[in-house]
PDB file of N, CA and C in Angstrom:
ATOM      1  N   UNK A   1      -1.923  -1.679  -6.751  1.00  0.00           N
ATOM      2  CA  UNK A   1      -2.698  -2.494  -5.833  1.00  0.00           C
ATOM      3  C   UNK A   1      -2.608  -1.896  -4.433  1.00  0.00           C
ATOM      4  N   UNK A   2      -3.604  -1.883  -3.659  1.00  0.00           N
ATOM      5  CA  UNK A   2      -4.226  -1.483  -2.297  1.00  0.00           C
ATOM      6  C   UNK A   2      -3.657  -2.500  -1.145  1.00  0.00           C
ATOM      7  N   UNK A   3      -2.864  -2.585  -0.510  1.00  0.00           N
ATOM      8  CA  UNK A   3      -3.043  -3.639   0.116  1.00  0.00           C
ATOM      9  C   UNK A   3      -3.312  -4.077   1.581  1.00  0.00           C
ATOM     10  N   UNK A   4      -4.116  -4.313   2.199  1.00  0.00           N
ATOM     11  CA  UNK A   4      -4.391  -4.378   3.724  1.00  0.00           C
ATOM     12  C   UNK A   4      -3.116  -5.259   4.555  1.00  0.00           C
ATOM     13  N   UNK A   5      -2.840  -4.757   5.533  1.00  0.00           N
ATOM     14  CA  UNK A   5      -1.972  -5.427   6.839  1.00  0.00           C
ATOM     15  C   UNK A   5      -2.106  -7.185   6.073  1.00  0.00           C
ATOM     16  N   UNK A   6      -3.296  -7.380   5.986  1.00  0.00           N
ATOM     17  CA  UNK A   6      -2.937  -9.031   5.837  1.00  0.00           C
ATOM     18  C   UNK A   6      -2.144  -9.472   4.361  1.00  0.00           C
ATOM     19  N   UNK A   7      -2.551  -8.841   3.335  1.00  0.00           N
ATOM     20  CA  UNK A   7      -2.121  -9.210   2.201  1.00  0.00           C
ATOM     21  C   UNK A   7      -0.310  -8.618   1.969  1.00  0.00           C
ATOM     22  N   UNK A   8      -0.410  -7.631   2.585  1.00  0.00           N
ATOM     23  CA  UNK A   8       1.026  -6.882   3.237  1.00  0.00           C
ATOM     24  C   UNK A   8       1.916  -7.979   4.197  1.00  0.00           C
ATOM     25  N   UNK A   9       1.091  -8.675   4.831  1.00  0.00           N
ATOM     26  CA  UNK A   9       2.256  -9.725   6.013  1.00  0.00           C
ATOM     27  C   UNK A   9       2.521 -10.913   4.977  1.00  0.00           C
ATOM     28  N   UNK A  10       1.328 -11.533   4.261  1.00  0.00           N
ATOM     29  CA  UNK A  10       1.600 -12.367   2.931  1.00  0.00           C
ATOM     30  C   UNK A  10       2.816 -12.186   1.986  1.00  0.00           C
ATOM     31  N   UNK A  11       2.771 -10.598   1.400  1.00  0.00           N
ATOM     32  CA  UNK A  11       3.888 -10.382   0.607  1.00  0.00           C
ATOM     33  C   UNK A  11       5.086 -10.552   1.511  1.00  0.00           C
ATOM     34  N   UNK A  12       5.078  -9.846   3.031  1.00  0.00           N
ATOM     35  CA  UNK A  12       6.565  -9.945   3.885  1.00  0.00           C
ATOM     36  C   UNK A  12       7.060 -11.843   3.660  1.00  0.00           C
ATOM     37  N   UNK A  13       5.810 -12.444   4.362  1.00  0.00           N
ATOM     38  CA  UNK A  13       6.274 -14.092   4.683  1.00  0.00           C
ATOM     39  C   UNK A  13       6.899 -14.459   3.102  1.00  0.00           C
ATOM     40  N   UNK A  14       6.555 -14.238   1.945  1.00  0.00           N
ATOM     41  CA  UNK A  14       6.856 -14.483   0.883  1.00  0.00           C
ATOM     42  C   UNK A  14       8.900 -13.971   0.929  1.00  0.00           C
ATOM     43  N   UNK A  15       8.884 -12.951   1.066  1.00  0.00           N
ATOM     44  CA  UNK A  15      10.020 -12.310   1.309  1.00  0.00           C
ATOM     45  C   UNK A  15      11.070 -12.841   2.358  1.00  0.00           C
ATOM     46  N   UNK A  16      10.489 -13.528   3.000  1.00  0.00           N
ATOM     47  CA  UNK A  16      10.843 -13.609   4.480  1.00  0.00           C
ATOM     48  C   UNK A  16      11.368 -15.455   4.057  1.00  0.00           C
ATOM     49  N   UNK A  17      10.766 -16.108   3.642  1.00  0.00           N
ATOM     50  CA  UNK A  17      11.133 -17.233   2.589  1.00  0.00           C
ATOM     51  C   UNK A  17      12.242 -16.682   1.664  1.00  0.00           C
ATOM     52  N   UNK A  18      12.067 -15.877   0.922  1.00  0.00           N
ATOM     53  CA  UNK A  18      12.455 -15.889  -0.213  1.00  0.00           C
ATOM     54  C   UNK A  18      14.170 -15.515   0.456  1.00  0.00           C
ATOM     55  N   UNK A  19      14.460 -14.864   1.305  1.00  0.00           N
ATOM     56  CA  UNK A  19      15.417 -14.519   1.907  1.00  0.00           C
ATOM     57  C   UNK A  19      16.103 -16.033   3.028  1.00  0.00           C
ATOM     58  N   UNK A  20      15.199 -16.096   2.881  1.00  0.00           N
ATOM     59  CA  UNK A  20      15.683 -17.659   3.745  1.00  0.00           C
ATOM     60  C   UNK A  20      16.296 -18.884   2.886  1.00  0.00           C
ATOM     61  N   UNK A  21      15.997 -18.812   1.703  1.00  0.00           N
ATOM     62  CA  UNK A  21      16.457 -19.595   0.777  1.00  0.00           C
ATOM     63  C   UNK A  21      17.760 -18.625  -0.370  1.00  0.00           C
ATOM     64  N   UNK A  22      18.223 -17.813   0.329  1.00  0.00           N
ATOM     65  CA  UNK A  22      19.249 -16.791  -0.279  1.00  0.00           C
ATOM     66  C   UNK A  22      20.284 -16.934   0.468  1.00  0.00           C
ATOM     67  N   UNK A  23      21.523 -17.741   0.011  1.00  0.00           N
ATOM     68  CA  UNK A  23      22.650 -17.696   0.902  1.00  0.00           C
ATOM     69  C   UNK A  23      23.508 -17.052   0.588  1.00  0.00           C
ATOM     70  N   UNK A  24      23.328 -15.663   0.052  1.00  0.00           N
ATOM     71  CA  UNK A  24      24.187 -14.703   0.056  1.00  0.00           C
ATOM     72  C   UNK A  24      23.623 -13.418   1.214  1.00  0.00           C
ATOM     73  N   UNK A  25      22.035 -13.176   0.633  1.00  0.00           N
ATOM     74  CA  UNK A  25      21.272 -12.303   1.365  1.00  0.00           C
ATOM     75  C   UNK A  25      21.060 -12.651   2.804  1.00  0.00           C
ATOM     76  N   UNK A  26      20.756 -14.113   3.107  1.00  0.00           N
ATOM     77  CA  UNK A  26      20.351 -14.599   4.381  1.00  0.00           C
ATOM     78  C   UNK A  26      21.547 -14.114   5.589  1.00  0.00           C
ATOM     79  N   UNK A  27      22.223 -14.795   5.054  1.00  0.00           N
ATOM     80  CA  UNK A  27      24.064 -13.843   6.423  1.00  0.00           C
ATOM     81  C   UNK A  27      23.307 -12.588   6.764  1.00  0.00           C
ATOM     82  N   UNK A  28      23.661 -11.604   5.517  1.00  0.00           N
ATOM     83  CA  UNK A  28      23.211 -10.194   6.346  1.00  0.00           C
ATOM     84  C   UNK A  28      22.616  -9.956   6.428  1.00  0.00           C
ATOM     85  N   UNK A  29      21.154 -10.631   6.173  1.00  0.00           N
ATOM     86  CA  UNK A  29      20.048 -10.132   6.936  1.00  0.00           C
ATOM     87  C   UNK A  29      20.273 -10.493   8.534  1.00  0.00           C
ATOM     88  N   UNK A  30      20.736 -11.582   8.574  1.00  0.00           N
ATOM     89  CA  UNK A  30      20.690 -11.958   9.952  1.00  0.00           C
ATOM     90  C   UNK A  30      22.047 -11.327  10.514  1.00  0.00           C
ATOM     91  N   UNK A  31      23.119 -11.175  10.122  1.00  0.00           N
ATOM     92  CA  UNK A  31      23.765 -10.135  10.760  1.00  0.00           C
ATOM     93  C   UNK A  31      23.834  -8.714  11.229  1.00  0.00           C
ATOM     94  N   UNK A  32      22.811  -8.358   9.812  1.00  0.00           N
ATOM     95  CA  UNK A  32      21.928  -6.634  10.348  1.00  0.00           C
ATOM     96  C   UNK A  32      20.556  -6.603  11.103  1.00  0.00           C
ATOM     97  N   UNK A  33      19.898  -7.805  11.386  1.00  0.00           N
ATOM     98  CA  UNK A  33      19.067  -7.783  12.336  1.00  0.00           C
ATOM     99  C   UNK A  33      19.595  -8.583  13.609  1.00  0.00           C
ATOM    100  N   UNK A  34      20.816  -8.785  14.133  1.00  0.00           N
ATOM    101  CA  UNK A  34      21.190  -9.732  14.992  1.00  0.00           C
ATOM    102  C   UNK A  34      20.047 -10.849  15.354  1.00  0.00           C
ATOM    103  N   UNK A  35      19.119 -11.650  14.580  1.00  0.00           N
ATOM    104  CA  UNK A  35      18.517 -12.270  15.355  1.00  0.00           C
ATOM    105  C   UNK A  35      19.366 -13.738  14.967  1.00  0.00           C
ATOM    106  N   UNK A  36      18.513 -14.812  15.709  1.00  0.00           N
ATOM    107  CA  UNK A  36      19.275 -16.066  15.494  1.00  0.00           C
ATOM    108  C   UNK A  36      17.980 -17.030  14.679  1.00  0.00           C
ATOM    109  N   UNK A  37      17.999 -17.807  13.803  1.00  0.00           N
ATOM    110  CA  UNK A  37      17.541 -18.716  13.415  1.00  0.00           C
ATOM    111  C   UNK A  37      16.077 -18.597  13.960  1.00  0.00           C
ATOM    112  N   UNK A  38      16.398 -19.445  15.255  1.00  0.00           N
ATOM    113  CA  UNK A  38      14.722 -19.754  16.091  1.00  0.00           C
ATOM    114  C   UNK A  38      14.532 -18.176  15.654  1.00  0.00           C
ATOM    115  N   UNK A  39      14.909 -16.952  16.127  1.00  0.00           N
ATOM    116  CA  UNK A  39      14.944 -15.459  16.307  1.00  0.00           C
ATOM    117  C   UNK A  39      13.093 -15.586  15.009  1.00  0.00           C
ATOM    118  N   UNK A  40      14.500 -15.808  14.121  1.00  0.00           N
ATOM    119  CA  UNK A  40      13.534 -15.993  12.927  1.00  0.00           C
ATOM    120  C   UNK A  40      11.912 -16.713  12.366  1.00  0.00           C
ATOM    121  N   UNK A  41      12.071 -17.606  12.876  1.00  0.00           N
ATOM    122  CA  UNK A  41      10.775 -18.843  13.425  1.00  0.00           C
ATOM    123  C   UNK A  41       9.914 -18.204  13.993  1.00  0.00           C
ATOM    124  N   UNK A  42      10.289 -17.816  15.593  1.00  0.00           N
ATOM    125  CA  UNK A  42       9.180 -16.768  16.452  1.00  0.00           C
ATOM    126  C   UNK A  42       8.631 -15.781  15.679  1.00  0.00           C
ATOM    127  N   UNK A  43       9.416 -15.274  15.523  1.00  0.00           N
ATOM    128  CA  UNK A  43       8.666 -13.566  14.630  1.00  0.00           C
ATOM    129  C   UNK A  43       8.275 -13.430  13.532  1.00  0.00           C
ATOM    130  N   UNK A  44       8.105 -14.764  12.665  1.00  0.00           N
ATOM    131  CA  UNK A  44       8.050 -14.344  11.466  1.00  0.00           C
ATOM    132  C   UNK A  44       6.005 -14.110  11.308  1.00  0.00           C
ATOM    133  N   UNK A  45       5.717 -14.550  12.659  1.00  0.00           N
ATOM    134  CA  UNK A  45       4.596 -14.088  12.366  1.00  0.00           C
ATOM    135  C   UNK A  45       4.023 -12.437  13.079  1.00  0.00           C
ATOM    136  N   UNK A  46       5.145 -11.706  13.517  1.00  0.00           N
ATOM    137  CA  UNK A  46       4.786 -10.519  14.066  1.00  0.00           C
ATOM    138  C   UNK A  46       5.084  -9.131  13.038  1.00  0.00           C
ATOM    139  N   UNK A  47       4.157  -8.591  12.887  1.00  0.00           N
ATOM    140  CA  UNK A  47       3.436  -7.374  11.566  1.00  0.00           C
ATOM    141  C   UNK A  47       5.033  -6.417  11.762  1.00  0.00           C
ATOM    142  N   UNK A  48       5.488  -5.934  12.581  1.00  0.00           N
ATOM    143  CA  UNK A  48       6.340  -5.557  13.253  1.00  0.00           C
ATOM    144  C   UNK A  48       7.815  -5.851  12.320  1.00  0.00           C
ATOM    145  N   UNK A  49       7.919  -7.216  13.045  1.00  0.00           N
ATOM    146  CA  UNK A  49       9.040  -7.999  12.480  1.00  0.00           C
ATOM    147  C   UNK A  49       8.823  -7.588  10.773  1.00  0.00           C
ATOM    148  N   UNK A  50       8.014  -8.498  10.134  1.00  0.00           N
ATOM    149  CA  UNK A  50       7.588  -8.308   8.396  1.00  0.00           C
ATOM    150  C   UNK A  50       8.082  -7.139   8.184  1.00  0.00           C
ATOM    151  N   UNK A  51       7.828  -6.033   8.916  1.00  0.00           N
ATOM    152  CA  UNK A  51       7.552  -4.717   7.819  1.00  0.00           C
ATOM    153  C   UNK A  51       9.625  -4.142   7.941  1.00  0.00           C
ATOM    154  N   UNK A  52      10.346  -4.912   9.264  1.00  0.00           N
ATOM    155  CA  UNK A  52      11.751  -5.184   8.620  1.00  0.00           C
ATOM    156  C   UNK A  52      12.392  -5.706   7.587  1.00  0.00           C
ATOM    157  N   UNK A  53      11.556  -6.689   7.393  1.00  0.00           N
ATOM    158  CA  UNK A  53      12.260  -7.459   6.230  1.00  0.00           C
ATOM    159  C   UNK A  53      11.603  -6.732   5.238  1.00  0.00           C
ATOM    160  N   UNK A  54      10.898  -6.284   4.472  1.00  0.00           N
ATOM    161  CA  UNK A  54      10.669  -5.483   3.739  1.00  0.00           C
ATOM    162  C   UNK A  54      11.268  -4.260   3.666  1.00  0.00           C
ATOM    163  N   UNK A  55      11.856  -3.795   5.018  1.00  0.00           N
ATOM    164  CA  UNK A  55      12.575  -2.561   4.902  1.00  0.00           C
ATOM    165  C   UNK A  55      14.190  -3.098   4.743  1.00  0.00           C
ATOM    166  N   UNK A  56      14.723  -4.313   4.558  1.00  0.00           N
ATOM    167  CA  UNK A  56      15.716  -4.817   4.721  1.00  0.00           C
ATOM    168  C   UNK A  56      16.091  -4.675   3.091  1.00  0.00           C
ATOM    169  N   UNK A  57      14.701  -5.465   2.447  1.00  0.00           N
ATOM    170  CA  UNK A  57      14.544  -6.102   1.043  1.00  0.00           C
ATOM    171  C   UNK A  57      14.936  -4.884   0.180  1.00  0.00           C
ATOM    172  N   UNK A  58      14.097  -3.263   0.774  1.00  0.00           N
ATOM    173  CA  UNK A  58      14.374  -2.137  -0.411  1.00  0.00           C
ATOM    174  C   UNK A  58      15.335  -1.623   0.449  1.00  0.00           C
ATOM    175  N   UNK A  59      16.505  -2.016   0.769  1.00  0.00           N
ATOM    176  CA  UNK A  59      17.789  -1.377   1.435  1.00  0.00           C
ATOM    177  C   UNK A  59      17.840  -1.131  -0.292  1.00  0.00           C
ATOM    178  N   UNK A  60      18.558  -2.231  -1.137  1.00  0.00           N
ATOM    179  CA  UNK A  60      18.851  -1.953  -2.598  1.00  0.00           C
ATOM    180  C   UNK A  60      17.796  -2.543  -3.633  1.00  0.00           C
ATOM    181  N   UNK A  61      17.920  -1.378  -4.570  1.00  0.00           N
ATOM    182  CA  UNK A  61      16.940  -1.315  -5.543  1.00  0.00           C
ATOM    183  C   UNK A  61      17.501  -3.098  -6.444  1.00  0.00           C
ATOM    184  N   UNK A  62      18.703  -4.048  -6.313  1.00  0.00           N
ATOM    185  CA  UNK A  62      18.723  -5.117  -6.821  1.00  0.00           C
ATOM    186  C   UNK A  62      18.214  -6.158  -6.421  1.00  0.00           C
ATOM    187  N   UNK A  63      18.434  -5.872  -4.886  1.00  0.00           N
ATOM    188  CA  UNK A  63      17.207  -6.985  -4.160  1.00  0.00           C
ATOM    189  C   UNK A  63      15.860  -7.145  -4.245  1.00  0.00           C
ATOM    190  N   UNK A  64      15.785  -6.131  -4.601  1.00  0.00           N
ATOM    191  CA  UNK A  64      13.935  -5.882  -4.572  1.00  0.00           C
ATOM    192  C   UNK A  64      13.803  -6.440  -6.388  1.00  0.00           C
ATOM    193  N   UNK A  65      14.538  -6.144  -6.764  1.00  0.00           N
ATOM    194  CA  UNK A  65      14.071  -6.598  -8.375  1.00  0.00           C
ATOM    195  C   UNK A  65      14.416  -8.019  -8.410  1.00  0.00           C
ATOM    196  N   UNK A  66      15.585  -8.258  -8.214  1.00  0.00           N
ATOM    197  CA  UNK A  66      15.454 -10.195  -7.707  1.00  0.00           C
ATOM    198  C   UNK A  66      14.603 -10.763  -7.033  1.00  0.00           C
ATOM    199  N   UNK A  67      14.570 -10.320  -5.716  1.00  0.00           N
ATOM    200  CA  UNK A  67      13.095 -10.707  -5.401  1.00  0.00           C
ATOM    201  C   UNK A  67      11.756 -10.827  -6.419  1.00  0.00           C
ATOM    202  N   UNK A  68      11.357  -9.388  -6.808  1.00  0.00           N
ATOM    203  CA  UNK A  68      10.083  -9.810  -7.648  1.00  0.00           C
ATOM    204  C   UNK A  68      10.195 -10.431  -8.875  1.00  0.00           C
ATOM    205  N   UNK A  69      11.696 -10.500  -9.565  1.00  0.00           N
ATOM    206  CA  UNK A  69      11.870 -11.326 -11.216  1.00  0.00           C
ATOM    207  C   UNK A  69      11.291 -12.846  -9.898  1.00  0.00           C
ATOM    208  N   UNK A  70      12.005 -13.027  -9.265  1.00  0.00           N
ATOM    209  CA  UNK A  70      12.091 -14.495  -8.426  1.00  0.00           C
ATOM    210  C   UNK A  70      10.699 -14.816  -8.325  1.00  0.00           C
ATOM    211  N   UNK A  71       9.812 -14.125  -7.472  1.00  0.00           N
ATOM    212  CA  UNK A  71       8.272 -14.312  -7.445  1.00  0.00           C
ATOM    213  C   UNK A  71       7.501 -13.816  -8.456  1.00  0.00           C
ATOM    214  N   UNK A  72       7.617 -13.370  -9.198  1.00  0.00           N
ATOM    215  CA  UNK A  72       6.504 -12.684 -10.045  1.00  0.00           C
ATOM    216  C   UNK A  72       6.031 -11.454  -9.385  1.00  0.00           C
ATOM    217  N   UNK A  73       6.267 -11.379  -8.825  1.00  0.00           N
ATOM    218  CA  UNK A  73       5.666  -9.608  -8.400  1.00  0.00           C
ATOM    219  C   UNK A  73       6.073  -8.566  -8.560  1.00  0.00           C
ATOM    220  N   UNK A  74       5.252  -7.276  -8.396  1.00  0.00           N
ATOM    221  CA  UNK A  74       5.421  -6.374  -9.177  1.00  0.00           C
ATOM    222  C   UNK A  74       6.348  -5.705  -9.054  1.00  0.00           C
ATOM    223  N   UNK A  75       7.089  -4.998  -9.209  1.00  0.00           N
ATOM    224  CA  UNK A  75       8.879  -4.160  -8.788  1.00  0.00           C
ATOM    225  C   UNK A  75       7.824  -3.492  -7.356  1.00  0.00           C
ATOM    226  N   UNK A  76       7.057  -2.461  -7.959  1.00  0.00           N
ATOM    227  CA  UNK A  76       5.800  -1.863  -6.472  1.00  0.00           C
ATOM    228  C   UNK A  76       5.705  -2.156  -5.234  1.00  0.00           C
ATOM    229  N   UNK A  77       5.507  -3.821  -5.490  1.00  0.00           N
ATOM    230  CA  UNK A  77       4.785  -4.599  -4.420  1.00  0.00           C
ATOM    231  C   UNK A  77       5.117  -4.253  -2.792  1.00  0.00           C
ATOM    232  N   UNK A  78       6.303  -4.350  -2.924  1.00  0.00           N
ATOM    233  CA  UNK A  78       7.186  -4.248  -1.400  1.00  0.00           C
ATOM    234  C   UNK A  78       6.963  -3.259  -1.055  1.00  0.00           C
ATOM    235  N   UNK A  79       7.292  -2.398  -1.536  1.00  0.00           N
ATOM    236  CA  UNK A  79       7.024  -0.361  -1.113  1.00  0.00           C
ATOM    237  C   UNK A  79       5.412  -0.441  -0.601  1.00  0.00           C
ATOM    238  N   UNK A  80       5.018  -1.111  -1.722  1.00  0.00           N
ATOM    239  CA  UNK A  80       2.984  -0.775  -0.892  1.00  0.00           C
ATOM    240  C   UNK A  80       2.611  -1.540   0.028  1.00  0.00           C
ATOM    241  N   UNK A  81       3.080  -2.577  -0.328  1.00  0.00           N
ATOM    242  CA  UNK A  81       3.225  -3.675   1.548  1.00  0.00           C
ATOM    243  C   UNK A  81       3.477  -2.856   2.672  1.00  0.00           C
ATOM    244  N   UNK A  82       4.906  -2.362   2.359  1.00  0.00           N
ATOM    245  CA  UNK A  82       5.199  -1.749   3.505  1.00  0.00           C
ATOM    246  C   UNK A  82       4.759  -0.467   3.990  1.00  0.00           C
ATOM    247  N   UNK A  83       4.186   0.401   3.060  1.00  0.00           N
ATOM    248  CA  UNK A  83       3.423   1.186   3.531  1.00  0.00           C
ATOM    249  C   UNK A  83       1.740   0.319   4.740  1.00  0.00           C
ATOM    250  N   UNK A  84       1.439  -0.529   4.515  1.00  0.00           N
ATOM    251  CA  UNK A  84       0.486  -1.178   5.159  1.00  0.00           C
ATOM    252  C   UNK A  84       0.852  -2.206   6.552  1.00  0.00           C
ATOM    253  N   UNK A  85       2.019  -1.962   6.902  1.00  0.00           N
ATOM    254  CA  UNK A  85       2.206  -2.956   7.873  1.00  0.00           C
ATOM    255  C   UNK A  85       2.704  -1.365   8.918  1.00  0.00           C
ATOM    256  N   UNK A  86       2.907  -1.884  10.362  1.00  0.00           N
ATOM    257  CA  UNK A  86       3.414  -0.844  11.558  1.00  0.00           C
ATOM    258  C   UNK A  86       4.357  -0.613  11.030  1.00  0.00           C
ATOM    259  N   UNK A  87       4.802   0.892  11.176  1.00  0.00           N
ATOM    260  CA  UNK A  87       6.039   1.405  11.128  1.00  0.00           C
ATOM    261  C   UNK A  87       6.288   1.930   9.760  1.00  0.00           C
ATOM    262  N   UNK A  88       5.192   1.529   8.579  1.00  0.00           N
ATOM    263  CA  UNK A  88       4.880   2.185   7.151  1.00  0.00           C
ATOM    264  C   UNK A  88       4.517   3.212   6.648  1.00  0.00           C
ATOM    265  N   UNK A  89       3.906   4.150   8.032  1.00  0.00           N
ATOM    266  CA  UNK A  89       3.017   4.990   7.266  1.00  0.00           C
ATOM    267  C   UNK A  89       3.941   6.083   6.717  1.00  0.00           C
ATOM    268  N   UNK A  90       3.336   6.564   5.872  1.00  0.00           N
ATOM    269  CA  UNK A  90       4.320   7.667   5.105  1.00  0.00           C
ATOM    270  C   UNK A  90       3.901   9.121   5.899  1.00  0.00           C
ATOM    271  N   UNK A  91       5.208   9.778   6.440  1.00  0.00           N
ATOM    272  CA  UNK A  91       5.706  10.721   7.020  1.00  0.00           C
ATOM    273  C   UNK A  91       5.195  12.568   6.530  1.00  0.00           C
ATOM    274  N   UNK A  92       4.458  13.126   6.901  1.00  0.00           N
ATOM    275  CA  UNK A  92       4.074  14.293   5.941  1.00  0.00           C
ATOM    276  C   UNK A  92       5.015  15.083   6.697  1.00  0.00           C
ATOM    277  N   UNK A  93       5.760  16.124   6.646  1.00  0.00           N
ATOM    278  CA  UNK A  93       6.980  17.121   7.403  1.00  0.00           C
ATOM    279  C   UNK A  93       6.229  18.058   7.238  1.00  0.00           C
ATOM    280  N   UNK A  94       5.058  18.159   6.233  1.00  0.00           N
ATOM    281  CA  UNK A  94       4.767  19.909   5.955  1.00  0.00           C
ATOM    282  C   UNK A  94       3.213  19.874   6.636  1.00  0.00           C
TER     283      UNK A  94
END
């Protein structure tokens, strides 16, 4: 699947929930992003912010598969999200 910035911030907010209701994951997310609670509230609507938590989510390949067994989505999903949000694009060196 293709996914544009919007359907990409959809999958993050999904994530961005789904991590919010994780009280193992939720601590360190919020301890490796120092933000605070409200932190969380404000930004969760900035493209910016999202495409962290998605880069938070494939730190490990177990989170990302809990996550999508949890939602139904595809193991993929997150990687192609995040290629579509700021800070995604994939890097050519050559």
């Amino acid at each position: 699947m293709s996914y544009t910035q919007e359907s990409a911030e959809t999958l993050a907010l999904t994530a961005l929930g789904w991590l919010a209701g994780n009280e193992d994951l939720l601590p360190v997310f919020m301890g490796a992003s120092g933000l605070s609670e409200d932190d969380l509230r404000a930004r969760a609507a900035d493209p910016e912010f999202l495409g962290a938590v998605l880069d938070f989510l494939m730190m490990d390949d177990a989170w990302v598969m809990q996550f999508c067994d949890e939602t139904a989505t595809a193991y993929a999903a997150p990687g192609q999200a995040r290629a579509a949000l700021p800070g995604g694009e994939q890097v050519h060196w050559t």
